[in-house]
Protein backbone atom coordinates (compact mmCIF):
# COMPACT_ATOMS: atom_id res chain seq x y z
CA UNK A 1 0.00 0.00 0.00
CA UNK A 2 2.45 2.60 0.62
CA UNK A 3 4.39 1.58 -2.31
CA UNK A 4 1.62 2.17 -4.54
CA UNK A 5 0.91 5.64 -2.77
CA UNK A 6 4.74 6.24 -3.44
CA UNK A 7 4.49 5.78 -7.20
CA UNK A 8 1.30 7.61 -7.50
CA UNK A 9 2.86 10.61 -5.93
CA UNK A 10 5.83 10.33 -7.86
CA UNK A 11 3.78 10.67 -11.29
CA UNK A 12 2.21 13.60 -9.99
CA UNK A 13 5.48 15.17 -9.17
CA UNK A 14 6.98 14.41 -12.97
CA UNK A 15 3.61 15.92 -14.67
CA UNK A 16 3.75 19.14 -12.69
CA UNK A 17 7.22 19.13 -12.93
CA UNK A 18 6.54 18.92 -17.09
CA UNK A 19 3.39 21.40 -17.32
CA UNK A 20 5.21 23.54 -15.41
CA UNK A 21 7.41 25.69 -17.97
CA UNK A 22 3.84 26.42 -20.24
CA UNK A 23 2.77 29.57 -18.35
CA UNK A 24 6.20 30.85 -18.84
CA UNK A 25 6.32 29.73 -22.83
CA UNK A 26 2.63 31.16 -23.66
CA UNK A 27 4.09 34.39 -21.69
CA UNK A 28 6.33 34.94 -24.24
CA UNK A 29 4.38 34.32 -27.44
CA UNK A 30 1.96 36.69 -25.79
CA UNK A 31 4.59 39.23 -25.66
CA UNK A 32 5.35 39.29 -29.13
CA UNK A 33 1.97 39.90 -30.35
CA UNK A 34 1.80 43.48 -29.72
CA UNK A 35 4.66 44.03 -32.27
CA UNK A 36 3.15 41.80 -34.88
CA UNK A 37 0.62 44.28 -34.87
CA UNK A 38 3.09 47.47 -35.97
CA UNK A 39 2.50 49.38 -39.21
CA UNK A 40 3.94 47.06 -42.34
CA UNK A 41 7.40 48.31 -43.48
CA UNK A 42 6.20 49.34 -46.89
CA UNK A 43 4.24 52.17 -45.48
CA UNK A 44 6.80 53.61 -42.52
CA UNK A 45 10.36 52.40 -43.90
CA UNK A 46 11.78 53.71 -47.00
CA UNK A 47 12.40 50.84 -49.71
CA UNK A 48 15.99 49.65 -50.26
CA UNK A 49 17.29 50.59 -53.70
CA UNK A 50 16.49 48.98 -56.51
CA UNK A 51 20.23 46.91 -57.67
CA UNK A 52 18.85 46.51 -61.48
CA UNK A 53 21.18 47.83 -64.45
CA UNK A 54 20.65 51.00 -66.16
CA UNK A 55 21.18 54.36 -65.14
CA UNK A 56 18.34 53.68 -62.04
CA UNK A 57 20.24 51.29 -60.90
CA UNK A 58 21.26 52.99 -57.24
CA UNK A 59 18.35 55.65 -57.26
CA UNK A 60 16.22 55.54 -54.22
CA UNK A 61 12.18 55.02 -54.42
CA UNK A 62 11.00 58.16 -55.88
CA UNK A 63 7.49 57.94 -53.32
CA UNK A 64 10.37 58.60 -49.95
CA UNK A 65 13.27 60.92 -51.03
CA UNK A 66 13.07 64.33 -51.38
CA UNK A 67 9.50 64.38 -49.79
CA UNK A 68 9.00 66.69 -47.01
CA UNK A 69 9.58 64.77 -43.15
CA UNK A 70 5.61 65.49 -42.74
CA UNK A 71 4.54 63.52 -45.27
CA UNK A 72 6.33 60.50 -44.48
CA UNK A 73 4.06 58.37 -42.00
CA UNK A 74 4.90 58.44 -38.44
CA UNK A 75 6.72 55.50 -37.61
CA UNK A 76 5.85 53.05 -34.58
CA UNK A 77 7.56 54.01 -31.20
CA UNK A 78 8.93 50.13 -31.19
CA UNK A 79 9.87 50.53 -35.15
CA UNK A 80 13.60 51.27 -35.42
CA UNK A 81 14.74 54.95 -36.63
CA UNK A 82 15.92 54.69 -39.97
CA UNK A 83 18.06 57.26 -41.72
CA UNK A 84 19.15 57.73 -45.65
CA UNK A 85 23.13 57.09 -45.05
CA UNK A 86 25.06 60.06 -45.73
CA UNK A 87 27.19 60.62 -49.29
CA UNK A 88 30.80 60.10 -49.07
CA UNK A 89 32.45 63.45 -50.64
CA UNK A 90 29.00 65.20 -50.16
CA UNK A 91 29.46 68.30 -48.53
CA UNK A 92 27.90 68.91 -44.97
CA UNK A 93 28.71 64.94 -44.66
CA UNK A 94 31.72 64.27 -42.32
CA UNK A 95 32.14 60.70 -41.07
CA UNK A 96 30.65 60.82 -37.21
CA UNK A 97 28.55 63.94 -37.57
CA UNK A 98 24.82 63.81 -36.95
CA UNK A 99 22.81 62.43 -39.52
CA UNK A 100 21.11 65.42 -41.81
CA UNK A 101 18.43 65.30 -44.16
CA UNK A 102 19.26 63.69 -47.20
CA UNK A 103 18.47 65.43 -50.66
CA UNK A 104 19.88 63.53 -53.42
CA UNK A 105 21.04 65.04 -57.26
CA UNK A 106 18.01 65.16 -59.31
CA UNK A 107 18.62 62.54 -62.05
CA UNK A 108 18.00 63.11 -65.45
CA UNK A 109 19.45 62.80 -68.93
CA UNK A 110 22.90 64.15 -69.63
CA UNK A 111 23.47 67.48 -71.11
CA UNK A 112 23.48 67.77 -74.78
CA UNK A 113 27.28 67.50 -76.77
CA UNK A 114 29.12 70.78 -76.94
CA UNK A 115 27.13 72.02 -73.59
CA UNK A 116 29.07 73.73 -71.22
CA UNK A 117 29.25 72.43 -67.53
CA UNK A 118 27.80 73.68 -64.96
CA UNK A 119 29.82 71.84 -62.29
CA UNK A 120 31.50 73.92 -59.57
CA UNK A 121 35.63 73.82 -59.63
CA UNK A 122 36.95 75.68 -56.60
CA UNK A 123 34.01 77.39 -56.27
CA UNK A 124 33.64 78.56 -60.14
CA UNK A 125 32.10 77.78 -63.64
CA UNK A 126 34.29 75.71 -65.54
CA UNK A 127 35.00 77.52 -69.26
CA UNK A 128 33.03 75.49 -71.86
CA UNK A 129 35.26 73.36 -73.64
CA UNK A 130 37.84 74.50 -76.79
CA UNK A 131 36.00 74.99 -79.96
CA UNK A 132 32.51 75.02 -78.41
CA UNK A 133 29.78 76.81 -80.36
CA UNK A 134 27.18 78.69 -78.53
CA UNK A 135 25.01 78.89 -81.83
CA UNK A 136 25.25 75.40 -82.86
CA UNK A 137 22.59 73.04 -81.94
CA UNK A 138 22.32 71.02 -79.34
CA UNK A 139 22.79 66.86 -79.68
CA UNK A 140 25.24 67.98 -82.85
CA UNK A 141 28.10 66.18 -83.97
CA UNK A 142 31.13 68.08 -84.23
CA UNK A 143 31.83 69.77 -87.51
CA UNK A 144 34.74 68.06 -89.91
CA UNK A 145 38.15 68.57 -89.91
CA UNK A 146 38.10 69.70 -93.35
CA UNK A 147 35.52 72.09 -94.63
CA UNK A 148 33.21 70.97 -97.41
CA UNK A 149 34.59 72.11 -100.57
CA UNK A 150 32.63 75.87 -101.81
CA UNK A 151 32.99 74.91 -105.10
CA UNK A 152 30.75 72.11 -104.62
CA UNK A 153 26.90 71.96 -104.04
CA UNK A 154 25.69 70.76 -100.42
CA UNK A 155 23.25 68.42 -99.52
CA UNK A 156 22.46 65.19 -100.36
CA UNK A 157 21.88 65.75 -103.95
CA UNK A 158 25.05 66.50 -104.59
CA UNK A 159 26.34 66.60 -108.31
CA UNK A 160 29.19 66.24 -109.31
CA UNK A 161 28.42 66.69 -113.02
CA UNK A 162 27.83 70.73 -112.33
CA UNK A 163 31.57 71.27 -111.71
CA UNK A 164 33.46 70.84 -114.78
CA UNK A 165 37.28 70.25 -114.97
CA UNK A 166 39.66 72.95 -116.49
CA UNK A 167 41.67 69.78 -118.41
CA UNK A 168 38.89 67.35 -119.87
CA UNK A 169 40.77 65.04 -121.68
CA UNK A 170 44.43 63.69 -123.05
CA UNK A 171 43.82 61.75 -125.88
CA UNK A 172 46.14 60.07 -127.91
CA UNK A 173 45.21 58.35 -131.38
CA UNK A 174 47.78 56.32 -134.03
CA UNK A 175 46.85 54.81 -136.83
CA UNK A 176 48.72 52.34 -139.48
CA UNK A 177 48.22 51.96 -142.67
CA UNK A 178 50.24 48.73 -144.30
CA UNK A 179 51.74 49.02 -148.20
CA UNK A 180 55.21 49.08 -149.47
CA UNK A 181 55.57 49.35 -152.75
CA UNK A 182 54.86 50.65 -156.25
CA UNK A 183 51.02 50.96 -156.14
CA UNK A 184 51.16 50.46 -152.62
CA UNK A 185 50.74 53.83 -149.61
CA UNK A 186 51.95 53.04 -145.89
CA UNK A 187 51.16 55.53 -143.60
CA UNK A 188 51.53 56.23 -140.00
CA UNK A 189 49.72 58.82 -138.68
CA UNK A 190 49.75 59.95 -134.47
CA UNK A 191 47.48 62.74 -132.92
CA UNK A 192 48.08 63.86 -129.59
CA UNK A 193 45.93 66.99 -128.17
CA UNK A 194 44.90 68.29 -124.67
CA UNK A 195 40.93 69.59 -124.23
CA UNK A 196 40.57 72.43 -121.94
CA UNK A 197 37.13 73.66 -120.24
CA UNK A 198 36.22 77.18 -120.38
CA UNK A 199 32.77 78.08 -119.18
CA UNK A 200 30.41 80.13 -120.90
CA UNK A 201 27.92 82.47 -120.88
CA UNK A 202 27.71 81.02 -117.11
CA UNK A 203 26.35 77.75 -118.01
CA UNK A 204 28.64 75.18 -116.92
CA UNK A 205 26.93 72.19 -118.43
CA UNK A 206 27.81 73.75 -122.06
CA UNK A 207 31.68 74.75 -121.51
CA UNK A 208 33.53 76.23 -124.56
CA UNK A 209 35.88 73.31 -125.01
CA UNK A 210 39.61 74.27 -126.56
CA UNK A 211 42.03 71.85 -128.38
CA UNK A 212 45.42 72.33 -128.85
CA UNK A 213 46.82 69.28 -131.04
CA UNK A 214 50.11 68.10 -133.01
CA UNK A 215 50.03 65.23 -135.37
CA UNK A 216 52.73 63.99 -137.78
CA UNK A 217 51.97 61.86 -140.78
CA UNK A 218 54.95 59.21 -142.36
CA UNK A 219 54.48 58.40 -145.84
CA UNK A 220 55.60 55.60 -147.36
CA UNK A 221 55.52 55.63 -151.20
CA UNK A 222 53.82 55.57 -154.05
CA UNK A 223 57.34 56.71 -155.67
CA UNK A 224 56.89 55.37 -159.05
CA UNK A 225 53.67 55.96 -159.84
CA UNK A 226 53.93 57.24 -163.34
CA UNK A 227 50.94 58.63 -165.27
CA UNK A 228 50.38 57.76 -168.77
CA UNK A 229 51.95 60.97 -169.92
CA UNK A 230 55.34 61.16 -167.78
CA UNK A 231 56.80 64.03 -170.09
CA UNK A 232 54.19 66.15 -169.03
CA UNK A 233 52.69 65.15 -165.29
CA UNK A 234 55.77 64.39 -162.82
CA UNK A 235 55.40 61.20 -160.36
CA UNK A 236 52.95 61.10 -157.45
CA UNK A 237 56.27 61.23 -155.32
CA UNK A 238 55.37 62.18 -151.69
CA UNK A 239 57.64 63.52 -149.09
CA UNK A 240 58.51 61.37 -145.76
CA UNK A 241 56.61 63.55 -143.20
CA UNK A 242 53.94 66.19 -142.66
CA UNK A 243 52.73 67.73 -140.03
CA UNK A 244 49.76 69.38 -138.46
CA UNK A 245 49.67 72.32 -135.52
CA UNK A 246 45.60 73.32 -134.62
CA UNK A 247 43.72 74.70 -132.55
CA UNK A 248 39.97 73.43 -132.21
CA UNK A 249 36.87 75.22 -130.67
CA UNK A 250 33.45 73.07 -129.63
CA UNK A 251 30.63 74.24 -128.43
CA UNK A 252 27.37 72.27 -128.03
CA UNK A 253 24.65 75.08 -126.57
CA UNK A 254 21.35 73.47 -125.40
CA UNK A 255 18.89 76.27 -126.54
CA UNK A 256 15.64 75.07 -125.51
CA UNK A 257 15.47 70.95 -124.25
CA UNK A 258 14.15 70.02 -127.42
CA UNK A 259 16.36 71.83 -129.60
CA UNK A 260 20.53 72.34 -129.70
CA UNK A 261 23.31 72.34 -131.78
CA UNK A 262 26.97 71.27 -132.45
CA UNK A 263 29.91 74.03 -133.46
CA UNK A 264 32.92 73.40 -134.21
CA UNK A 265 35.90 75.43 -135.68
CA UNK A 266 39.51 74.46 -136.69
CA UNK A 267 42.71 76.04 -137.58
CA UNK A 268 45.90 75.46 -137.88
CA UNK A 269 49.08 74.72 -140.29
CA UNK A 270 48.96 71.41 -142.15
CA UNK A 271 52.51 71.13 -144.35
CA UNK A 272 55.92 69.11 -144.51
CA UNK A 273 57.55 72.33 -142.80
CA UNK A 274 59.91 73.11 -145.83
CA UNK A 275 58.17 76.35 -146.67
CA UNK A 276 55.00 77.99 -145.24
CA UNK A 277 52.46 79.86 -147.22
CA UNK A 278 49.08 81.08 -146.51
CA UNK A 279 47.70 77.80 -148.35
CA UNK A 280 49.61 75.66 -145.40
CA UNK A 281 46.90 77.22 -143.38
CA UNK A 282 43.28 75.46 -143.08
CA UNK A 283 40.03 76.71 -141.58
CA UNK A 284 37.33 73.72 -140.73
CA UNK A 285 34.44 73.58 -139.46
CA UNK A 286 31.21 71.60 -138.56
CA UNK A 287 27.81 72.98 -137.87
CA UNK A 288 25.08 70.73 -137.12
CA UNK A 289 21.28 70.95 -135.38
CA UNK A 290 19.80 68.70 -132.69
CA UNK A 291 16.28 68.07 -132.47
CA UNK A 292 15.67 65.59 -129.34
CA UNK A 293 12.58 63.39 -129.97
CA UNK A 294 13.24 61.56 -126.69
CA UNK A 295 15.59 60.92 -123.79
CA UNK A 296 16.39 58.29 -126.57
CA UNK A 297 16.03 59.23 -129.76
CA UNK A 298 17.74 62.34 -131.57
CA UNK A 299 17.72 63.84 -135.46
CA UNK A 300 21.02 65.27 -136.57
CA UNK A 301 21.53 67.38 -139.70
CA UNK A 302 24.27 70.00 -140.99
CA UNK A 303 27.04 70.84 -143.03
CA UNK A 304 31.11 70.10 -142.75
CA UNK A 305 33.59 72.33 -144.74
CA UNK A 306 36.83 70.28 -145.09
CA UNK A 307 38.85 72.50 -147.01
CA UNK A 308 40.02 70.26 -149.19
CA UNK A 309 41.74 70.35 -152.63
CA UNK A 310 38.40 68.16 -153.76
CA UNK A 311 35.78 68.53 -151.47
CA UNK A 312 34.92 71.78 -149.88
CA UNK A 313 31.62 71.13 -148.49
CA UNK A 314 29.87 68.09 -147.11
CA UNK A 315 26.53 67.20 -145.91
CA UNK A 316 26.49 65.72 -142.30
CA UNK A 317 23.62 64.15 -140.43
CA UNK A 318 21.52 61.07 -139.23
CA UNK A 319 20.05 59.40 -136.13
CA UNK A 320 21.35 58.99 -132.93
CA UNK A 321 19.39 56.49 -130.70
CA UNK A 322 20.14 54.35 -127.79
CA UNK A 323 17.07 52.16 -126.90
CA UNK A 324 18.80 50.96 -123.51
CA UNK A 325 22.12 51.69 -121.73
CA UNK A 326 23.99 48.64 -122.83
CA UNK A 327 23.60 49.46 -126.86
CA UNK A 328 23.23 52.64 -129.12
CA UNK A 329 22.93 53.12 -133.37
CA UNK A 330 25.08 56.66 -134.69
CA UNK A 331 23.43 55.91 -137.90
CA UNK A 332 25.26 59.34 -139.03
CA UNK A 333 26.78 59.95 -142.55
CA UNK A 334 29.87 60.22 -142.84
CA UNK A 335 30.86 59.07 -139.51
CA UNK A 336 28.11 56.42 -138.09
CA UNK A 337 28.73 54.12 -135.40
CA UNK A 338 27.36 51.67 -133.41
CA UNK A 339 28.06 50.02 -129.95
CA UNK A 340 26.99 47.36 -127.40
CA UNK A 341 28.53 46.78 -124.25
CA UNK A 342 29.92 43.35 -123.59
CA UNK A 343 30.06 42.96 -120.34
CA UNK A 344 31.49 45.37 -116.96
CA UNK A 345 34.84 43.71 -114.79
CA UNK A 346 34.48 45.97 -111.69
CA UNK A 347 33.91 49.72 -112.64
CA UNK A 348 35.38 49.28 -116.66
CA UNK A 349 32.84 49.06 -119.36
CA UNK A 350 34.09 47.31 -122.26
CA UNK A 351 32.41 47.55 -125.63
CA UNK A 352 32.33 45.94 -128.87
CA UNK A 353 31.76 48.82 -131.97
CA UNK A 354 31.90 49.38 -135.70
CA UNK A 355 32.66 52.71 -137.04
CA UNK A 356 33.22 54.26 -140.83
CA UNK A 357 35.07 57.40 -141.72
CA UNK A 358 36.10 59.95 -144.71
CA UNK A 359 39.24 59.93 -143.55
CA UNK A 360 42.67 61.79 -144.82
CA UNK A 361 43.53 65.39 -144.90
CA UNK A 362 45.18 68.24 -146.56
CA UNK A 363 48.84 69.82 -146.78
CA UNK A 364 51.38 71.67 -148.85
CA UNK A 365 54.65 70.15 -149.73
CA UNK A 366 57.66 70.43 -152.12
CA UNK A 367 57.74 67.76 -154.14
CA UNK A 368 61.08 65.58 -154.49
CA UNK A 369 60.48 62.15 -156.94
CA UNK A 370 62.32 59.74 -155.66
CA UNK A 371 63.00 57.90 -159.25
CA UNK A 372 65.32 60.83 -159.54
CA UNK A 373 63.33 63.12 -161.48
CA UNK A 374 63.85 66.85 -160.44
CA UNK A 375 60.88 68.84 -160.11
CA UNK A 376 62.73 72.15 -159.00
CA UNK A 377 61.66 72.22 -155.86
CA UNK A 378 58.00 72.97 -156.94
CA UNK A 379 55.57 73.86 -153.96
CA UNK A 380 51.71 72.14 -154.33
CA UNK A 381 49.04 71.10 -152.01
CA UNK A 382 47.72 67.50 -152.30
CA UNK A 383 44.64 65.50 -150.87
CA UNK A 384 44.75 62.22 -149.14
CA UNK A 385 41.34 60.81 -149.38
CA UNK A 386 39.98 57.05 -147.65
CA UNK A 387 36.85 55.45 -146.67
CA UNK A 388 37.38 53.62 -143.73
CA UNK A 389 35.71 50.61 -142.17
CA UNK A 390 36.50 48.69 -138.85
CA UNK A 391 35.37 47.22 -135.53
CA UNK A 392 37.05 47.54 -132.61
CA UNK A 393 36.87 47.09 -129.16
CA UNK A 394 37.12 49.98 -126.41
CA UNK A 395 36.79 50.34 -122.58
CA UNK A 396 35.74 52.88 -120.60
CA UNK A 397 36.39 53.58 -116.70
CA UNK A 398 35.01 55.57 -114.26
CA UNK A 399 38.07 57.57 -113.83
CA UNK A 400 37.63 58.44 -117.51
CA UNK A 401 40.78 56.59 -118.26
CA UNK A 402 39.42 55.08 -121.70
CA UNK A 403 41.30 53.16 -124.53
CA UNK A 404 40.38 51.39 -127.35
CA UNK A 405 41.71 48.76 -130.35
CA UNK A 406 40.79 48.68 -133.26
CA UNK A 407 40.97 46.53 -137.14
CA UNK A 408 39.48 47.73 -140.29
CA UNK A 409 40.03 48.36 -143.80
CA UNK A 410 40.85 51.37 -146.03
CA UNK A 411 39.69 51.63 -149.53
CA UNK A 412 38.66 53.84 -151.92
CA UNK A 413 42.35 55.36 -151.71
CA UNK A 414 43.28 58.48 -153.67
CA UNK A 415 46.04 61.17 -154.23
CA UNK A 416 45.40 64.42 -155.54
CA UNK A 417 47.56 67.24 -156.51
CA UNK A 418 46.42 70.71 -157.00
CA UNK A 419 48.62 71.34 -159.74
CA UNK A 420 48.16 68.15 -161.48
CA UNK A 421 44.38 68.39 -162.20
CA UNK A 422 42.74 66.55 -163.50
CA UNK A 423 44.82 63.86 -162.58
CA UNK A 424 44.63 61.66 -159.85
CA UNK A 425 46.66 58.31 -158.26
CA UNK A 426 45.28 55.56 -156.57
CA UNK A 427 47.16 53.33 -154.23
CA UNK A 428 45.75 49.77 -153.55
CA UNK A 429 43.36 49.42 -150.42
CA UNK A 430 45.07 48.05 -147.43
CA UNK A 431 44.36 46.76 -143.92
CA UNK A 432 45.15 49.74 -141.24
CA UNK A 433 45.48 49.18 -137.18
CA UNK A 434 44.44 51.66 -134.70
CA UNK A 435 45.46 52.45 -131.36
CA UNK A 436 44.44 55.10 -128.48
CA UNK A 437 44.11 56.38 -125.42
CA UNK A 438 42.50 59.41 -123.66
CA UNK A 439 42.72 60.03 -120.09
């Protein structure tokens, strides 16, 4: 009995001993109640910055900062004080010193290029920067280093094809004519001239265009060529060289869009250089009309004077028309020509053409037979006269270096002497080869 009164007691004393501690636990859960209850953070405590990229990336929550203290809501008397930390190198902010209200920068975009700064250094306005314009606009790049050229229109729409050059073009031309021999007339001719750019009447896009040339012509026979009647008409000897010195003047005026024209006038000395008279000298020219039908399609008609021992005059004129930019038809008399391009390697055009000419020229020589027969030094002016046929094949750059090659034949050959009307020589037709270049 008294051991089963000693074990009751003995549970007793372990439960209380057990249920004990709970008044003391629930005590402190009760405790912390009252500050469950305290005003959420989100409306006392200013949010933490915001760590996100961009140029926001440390500003504070634009709802706290720089609002006045009264707005803010009055925070719990158990909430914690909180204060914006100071700015290191702010001034009023030494390390220790009682927190003071903090006003931020105001943040915004920067100032526009070529602005001057308003920072403070020592306790003045920097000077804007070298070079700065007060009248330029803001957000401007900087001007160039080199100014845009006066000469030149501005824009976007710039031209290039209203500024003409002073030197056009240097062209060089040779030609060579095979034959060596009795009935047979080799020839070498080479041209070299310079065009010059003068502008006129203030229209630029219709210069007055001056060439200066040389040329020098080797002949090669007929020497013993002898008429019918030898006794009376000496041998259609010619001498080994003859020159030419000109001068040229173009002008192509546009008078109305429909309607313009071609000039041209030549002068110059054409002879072997052995004597000089006022038949060495030549005057050419060439006048013909444009009528434009279309960007496409033009009529050509006029006159050439040649100044020739045989022909004086000669009518010129045709069609010019280029249905697309890859082919065109000169059907002109007596030059026509026609073209097609063949294909473009890079920025060089290269084209296939066929031409025809009335070539040859005039000049005044002393004549010299070379079978021996004097002729007293007599002084004449002859004619050279060809028809000339030939395709070729040309290129073109955009540099306006240009060149060209070309095959063909010469025929309907003739000589003619002033002096020995009515008589004339014909050397065999022959193959020629011509070269040239203009730059």
């Amino acid at each position: 009995m008294v051991v089963k009164t000693a074990n009751i007691l003995r549970s007793l004393t372990v439960a209380l001993w057990i249920l004990g501690p709970l008044p003391v636990l629930a005590q402190r859960v009760q405790f912390a109640t009252p500050v469950a209850q305290i005003s959420p953070p989100s409306t006392t405590v200013p949010a933490p910055p915001t760590y996100t990229p961009g140029p926001s990336a440390y500003a504070p929550a634009p709802s706290t900062y720089g609002a006045p203290p009264s707005a803010a809501a009055t925070p719990s008397l158990a909430a914690p004080s909180l204060t914006a930390p100071p700015t290191y190198g702010s001034p009023g902010a030494a390390f220790g010193a009682p927190a003071t209200p903090y006003a931020p920068p105001a943040y915004g975009p920067p100032p526009a290029y070529g602005a001057p700064s308003g920072a403070a250094l020592s306790g003045s306005i920097q000077p804007p920067p070298a070079g700065w314009d007060p009248y330029a606009t803001p957000g401007c790049a900087p001007s160039a280093l080199l100014p845009q050229d006066p000469y030149l229109q501005s824009g976007p729409t710039m031209s290039m094809a209203t500024v003409q050059k002073f030197v056009q073009h240097v062209d060089l031309d040779y030609h060579w004519f095979v034959g060596n021999g009795i009935q047979e007339l080799g020839i070498n001719d080479a041209d070299l001239s310079v065009t010059f750019a003068f502008p006129l009447f203030y229209n630029s896009q219709t210069p007055l265009l001056v060439k200066p040339g040389v040329a020098f012509h080797l002949w090669e026979g007929p020497v013993s060529v002898l008429p019918v009647a030898p006794s009376t008409t000496p041998p259609a000897d010619l001498p080994s060289a003859t020159y030419d010195g000109y001068l040229d003047f173009c002008w192509n005026p546009q008078i109305v869009p429909w309607l313009g024209a071609e000039l041209n006038f030549r002068t110059g000395i054409y002879s072997d250089f052995t004597k000089v008279t006022m038949e060495s000298i030549r005057y050419m020219g060439k006048g013909m009309g444009v009528l434009t039908l279309s960007p496409s399609l033009q009529i050509k008609a006029g006159i050439w004077y040649l100044d020739r021992v045989k022909i004086k005059l000669l009518p010129a004129g045709g069609i010019v028309w280029t249905p697309n930019p890859d082919i065109y038809f000169n059907i002109l008399f007596p030059n026509p020509k026609i073209g097609k391009r063949l294909t473009t390697v890079g920025t060089t055009e290269w084209w296939l053409y066929a031409d025809g000419d009335y070539g040859g020229g005039t000049w005044t020589i002393t004549r010299n037979s070379g079978l021996g027969i004097p002729t007293d030094g007599q002084y004449t002016q002859f004619d050279y006269n060809d028809i000339r046929v030939g395709v070729g094949l040309e290129f073109k750059t955009m540099r306006q270096f240009n060149g060209l090659f070309e095959v063909g034949l010469s025929c309907s050959r003739e000589l003619i002497y002033r002096d020995d009307s009515p008589a004339a020589y014909y050397p065999n037709n022959t193959v020629y080869l011509r070269g040239g270049l203009s730059y």
